[in-house]
C-alpha atoms as a PDB file:
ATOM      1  CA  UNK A   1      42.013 -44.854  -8.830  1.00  0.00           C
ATOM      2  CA  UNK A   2      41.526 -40.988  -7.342  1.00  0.00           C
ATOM      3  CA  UNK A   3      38.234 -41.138  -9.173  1.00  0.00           C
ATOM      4  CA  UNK A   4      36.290 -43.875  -8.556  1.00  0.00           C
ATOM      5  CA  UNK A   5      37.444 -42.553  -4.747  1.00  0.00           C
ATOM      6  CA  UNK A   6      35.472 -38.957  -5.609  1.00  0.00           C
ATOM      7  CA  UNK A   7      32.800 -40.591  -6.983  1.00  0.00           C
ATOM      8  CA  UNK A   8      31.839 -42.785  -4.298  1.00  0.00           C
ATOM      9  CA  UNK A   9      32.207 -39.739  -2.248  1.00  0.00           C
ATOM     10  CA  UNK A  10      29.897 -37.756  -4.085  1.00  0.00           C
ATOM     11  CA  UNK A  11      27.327 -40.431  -3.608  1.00  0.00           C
ATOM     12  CA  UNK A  12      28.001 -40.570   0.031  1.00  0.00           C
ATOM     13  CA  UNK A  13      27.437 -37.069   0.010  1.00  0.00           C
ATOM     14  CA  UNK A  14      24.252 -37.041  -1.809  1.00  0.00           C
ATOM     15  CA  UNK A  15      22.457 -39.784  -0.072  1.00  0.00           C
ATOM     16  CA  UNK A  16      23.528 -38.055   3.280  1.00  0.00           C
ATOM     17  CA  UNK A  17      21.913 -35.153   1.816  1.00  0.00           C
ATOM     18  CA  UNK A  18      18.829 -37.270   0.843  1.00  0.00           C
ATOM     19  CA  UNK A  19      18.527 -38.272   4.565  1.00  0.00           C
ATOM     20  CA  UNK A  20      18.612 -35.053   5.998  1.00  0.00           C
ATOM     21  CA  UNK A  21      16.032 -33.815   3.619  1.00  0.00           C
ATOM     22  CA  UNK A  22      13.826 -36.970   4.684  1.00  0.00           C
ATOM     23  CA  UNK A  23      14.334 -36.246   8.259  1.00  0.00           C
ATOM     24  CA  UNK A  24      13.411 -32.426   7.722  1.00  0.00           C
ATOM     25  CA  UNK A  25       9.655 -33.559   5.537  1.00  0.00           C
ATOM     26  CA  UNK A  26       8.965 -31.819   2.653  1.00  0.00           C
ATOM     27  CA  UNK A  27       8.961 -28.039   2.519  1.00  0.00           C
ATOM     28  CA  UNK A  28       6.174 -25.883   3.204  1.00  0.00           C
ATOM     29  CA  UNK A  29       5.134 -23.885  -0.051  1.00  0.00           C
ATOM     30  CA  UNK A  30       4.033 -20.257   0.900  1.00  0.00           C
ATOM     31  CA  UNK A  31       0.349 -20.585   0.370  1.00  0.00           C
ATOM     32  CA  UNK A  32      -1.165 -17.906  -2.684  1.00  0.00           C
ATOM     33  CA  UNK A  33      -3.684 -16.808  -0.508  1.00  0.00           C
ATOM     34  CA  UNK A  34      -2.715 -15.656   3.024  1.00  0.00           C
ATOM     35  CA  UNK A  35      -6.931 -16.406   3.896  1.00  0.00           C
ATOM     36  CA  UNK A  36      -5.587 -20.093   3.698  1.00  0.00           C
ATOM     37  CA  UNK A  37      -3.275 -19.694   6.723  1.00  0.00           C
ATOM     38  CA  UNK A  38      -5.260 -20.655   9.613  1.00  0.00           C
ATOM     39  CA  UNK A  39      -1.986 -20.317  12.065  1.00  0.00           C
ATOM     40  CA  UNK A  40      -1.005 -17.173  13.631  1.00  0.00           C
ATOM     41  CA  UNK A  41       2.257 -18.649  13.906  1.00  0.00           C
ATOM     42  CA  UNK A  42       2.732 -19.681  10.497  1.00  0.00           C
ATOM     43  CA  UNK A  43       1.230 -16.154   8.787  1.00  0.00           C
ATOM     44  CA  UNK A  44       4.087 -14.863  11.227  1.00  0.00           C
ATOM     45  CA  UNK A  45       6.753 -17.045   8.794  1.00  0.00           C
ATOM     46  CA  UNK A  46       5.452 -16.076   5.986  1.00  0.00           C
ATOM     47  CA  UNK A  47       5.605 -12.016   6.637  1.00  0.00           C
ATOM     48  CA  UNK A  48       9.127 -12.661   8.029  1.00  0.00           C
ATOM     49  CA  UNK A  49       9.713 -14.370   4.548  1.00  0.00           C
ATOM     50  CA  UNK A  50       8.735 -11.591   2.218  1.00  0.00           C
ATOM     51  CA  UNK A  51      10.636  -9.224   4.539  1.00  0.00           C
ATOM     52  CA  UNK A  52      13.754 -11.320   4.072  1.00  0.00           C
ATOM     53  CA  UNK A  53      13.238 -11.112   0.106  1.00  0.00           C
ATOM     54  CA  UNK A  54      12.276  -7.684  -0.066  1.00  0.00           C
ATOM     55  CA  UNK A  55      15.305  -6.219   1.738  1.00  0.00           C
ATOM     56  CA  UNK A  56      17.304  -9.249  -0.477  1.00  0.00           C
ATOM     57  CA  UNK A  57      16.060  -7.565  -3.329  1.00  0.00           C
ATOM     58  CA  UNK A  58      16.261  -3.287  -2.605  1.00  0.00           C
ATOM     59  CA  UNK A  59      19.903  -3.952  -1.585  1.00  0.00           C
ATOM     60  CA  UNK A  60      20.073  -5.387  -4.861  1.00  0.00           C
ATOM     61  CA  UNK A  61      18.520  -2.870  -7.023  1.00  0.00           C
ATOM     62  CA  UNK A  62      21.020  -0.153  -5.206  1.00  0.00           C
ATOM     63  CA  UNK A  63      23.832  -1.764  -7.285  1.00  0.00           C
ATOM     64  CA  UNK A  64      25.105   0.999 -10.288  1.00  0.00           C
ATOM     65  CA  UNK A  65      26.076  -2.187 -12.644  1.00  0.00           C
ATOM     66  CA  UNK A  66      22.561  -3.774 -13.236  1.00  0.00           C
ATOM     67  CA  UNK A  67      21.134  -3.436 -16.970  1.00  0.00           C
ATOM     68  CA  UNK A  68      18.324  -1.922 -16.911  1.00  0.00           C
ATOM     69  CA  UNK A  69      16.130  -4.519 -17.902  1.00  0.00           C
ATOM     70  CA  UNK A  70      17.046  -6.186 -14.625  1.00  0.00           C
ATOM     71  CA  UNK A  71      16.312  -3.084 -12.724  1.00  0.00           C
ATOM     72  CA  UNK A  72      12.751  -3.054 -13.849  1.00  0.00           C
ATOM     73  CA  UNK A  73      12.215  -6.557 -13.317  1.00  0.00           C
ATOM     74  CA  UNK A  74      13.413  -5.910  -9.739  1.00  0.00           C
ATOM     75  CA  UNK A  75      11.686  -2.805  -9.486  1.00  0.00           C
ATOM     76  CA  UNK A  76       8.469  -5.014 -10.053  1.00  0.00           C
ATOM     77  CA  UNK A  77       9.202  -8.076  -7.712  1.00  0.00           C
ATOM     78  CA  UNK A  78       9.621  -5.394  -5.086  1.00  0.00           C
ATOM     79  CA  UNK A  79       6.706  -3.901  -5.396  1.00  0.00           C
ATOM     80  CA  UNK A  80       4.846  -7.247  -5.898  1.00  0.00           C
ATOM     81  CA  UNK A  81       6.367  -8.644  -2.594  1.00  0.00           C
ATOM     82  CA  UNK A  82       5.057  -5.515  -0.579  1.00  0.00           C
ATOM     83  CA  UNK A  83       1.922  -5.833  -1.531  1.00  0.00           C
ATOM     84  CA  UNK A  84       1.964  -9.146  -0.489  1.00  0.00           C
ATOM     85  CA  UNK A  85       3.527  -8.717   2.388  1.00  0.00           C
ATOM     86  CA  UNK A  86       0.666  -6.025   3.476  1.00  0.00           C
ATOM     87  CA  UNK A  87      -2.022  -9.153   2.622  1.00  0.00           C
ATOM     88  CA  UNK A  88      -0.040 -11.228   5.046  1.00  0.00           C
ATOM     89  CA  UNK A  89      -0.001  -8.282   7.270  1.00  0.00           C
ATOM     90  CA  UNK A  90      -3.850  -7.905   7.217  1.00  0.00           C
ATOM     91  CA  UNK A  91      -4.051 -11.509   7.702  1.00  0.00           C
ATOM     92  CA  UNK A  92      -2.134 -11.115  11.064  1.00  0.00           C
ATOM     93  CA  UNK A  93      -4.347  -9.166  12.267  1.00  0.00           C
ATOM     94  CA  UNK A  94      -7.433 -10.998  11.630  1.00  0.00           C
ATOM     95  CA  UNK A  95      -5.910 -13.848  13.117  1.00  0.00           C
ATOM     96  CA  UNK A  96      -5.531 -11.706  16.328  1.00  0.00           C
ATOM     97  CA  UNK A  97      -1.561 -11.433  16.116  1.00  0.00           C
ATOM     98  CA  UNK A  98       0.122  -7.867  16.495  1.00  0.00           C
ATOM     99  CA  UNK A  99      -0.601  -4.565  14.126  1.00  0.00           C
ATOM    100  CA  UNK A 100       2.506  -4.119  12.073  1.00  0.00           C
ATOM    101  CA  UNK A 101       1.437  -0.929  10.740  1.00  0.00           C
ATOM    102  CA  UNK A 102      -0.108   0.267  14.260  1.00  0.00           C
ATOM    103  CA  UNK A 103       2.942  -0.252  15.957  1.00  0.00           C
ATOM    104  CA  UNK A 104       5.324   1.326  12.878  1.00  0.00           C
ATOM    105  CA  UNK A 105       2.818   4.550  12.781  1.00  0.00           C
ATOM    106  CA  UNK A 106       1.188   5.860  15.801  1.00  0.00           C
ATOM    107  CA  UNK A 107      -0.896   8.331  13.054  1.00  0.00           C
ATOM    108  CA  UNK A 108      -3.992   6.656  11.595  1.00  0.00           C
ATOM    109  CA  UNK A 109      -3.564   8.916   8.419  1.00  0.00           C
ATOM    110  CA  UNK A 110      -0.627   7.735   8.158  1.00  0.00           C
ATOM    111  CA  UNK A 111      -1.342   3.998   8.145  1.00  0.00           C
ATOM    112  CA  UNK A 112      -4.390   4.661   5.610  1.00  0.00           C
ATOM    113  CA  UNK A 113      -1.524   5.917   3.260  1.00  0.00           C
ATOM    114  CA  UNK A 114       0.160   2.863   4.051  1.00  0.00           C
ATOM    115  CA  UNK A 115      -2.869   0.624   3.074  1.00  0.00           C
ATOM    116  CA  UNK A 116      -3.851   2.806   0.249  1.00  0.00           C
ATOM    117  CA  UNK A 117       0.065   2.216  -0.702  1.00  0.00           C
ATOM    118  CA  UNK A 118      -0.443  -1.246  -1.365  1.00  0.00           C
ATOM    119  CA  UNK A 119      -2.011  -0.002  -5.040  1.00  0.00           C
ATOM    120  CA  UNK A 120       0.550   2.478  -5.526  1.00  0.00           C
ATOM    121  CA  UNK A 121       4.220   1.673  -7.411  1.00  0.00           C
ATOM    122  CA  UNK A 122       6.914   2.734  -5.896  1.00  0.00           C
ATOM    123  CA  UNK A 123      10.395   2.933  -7.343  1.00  0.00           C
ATOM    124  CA  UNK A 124      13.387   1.899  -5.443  1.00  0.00           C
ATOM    125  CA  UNK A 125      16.950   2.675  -5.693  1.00  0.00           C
ATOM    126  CA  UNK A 126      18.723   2.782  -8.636  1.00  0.00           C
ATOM    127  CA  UNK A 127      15.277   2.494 -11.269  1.00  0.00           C
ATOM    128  CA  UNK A 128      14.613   6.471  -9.629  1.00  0.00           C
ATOM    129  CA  UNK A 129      17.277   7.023 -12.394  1.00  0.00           C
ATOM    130  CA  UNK A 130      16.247   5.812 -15.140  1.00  0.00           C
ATOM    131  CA  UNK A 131      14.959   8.411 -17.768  1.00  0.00           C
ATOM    132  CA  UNK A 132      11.519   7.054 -17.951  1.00  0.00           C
ATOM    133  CA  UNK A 133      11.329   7.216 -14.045  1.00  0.00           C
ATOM    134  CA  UNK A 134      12.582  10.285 -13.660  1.00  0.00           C
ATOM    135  CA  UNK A 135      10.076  12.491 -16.247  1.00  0.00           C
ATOM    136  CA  UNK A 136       7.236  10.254 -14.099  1.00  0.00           C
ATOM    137  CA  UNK A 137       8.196  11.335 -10.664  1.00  0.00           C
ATOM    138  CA  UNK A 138       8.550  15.030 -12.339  1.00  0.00           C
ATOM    139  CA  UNK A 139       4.659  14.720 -13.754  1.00  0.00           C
ATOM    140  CA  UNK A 140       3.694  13.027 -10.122  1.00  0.00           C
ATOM    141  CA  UNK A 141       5.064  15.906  -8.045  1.00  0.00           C
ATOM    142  CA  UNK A 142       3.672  18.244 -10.231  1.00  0.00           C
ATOM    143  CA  UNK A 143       0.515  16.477 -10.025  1.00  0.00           C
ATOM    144  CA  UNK A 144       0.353  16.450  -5.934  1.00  0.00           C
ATOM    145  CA  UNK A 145       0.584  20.062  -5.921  1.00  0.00           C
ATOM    146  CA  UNK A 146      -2.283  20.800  -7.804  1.00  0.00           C
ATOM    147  CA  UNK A 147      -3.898  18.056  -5.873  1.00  0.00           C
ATOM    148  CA  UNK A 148      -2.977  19.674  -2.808  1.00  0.00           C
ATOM    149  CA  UNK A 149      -4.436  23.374  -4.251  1.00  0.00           C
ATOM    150  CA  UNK A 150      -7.526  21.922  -4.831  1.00  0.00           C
ATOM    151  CA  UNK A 151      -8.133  19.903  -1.521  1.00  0.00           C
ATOM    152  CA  UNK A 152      -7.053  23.604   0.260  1.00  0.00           C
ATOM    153  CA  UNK A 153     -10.576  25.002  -1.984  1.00  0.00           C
ATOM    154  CA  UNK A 154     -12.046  22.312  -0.961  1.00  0.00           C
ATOM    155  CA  UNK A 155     -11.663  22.686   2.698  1.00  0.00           C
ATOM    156  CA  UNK A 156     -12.497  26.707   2.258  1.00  0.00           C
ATOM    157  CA  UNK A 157     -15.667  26.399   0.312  1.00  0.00           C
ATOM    158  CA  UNK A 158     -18.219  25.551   2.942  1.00  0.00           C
ATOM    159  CA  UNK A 159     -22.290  25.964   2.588  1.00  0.00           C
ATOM    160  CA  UNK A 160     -22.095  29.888   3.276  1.00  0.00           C
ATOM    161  CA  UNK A 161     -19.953  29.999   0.230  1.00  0.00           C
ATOM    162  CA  UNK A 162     -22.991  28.510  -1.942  1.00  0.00           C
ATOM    163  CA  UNK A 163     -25.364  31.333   0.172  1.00  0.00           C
ATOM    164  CA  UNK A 164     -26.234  28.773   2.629  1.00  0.00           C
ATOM    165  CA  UNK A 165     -26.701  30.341   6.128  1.00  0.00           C
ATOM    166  CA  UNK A 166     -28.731  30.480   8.642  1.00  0.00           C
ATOM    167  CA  UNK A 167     -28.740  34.067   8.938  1.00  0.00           C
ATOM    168  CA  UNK A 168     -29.713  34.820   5.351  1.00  0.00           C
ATOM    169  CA  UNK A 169     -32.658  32.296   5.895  1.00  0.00           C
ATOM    170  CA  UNK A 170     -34.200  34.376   8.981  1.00  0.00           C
ATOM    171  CA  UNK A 171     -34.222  37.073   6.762  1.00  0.00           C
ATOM    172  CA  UNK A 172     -35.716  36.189   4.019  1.00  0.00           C
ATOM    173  CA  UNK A 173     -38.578  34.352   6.233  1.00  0.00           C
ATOM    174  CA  UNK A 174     -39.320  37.861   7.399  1.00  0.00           C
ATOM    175  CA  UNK A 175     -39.245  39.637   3.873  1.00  0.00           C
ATOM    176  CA  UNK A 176     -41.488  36.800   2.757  1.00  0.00           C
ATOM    177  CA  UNK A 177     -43.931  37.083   5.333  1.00  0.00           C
ATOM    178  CA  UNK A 178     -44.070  40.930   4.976  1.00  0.00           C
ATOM    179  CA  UNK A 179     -45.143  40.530   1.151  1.00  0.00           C
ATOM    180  CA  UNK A 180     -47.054  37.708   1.812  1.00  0.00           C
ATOM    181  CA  UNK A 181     -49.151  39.668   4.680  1.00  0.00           C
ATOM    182  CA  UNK A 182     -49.157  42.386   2.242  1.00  0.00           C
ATOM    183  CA  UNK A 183     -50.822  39.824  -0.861  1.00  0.00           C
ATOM    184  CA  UNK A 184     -53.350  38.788   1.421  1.00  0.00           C
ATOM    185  CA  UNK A 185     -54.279  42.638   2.671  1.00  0.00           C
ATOM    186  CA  UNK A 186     -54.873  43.422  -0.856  1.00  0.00           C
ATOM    187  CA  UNK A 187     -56.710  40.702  -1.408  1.00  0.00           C
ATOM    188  CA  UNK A 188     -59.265  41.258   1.641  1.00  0.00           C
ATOM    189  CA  UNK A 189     -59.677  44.745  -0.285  1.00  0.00           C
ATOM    190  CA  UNK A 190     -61.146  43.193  -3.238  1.00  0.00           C
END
């Protein structure tokens, strides 16, 4: 007799749970384009989302007993979620609602990095191990040094390094003039 008790429970339960889900309306999907959102509000849920499932997820990825499979799927949901997350961002702004990254960096290099971040992968806690990862970050660092040598040449080579300058120029002018003067003397001779 116990059972037919549990079952009629269970139903209870799940057309109380029907109800509730009635009352609530149907759940809001994230829209796939944050240039749908007209609501500054709304965008606002939506960042505060994908901040919720991005920390959800790095906490996640710390843990030492995932396969590693998992840890690159994670790696790549992460990644995916930020850049969506900078899209909403964007939105946000257009919509007239605070500057995340203006109020998280008071440098505007620094927030062009951040923007300019949205195309870069990152790797997040325990996928920095993996062996793959770890030659790649090598190679990268490597990579932004030389980078960094070159940008310094860049900044020293300036127009007098190509024999640009002003002072040269004067000079010349009078050499030219000289010979010139002197071309047209001989020529009067004739």
């Amino acid at each position: 007799m116990a059972r037919n008790e549990e079952k009629a429970n269970a139903m209870l339960n799940r057309f109380i749970e029907m109800e509730k889900r009635q009352q609530q309306g149907p759940k809001r999907r994230m829209p796939r384009n944050p240039q749908d959102c007209r609501n500054l509000k709304q965008a606002e849920k939506w960042r505060e989302v994908l901040v919720r499932k991005i920390s959800k997820k790095v906490t996640e990825i710390h843990k030492e007993t995932l396969s590693e499979f998992r840890i690159r799927s994670l790696n790549d949901e992460i990644n995916y979620l930020i850049r969506k997350k900078i899209d909403w961002e964007e939105r946000i702004m257009e919509l007239g609602g605070t500057n995340y990254l203006e109020v998280l960096f008071k440098d505007s290099n620094e927030r062009k990095k951040i923007i300019q971040e949205k195309k870069v992968y990152k790797y997040f806690g325990t996928s920095r191990k993996l062996e793959g990862t770890k030659m790649f970050l090598e190679n990268e660092k490597i990579t932004s040094k030389i980078s960094n040598v070159n940008t310094n040449l860049r900044e020293r080579v300036n127009y007098q390094y190509y024999g640009f300058s002003s002072e040269q120029d004067q000079e010349l002018e009078k050499e030219e003039n000289i010979v010139e003067n002197i071309d047209l003397l001989r020529n009067l001779e004739k």
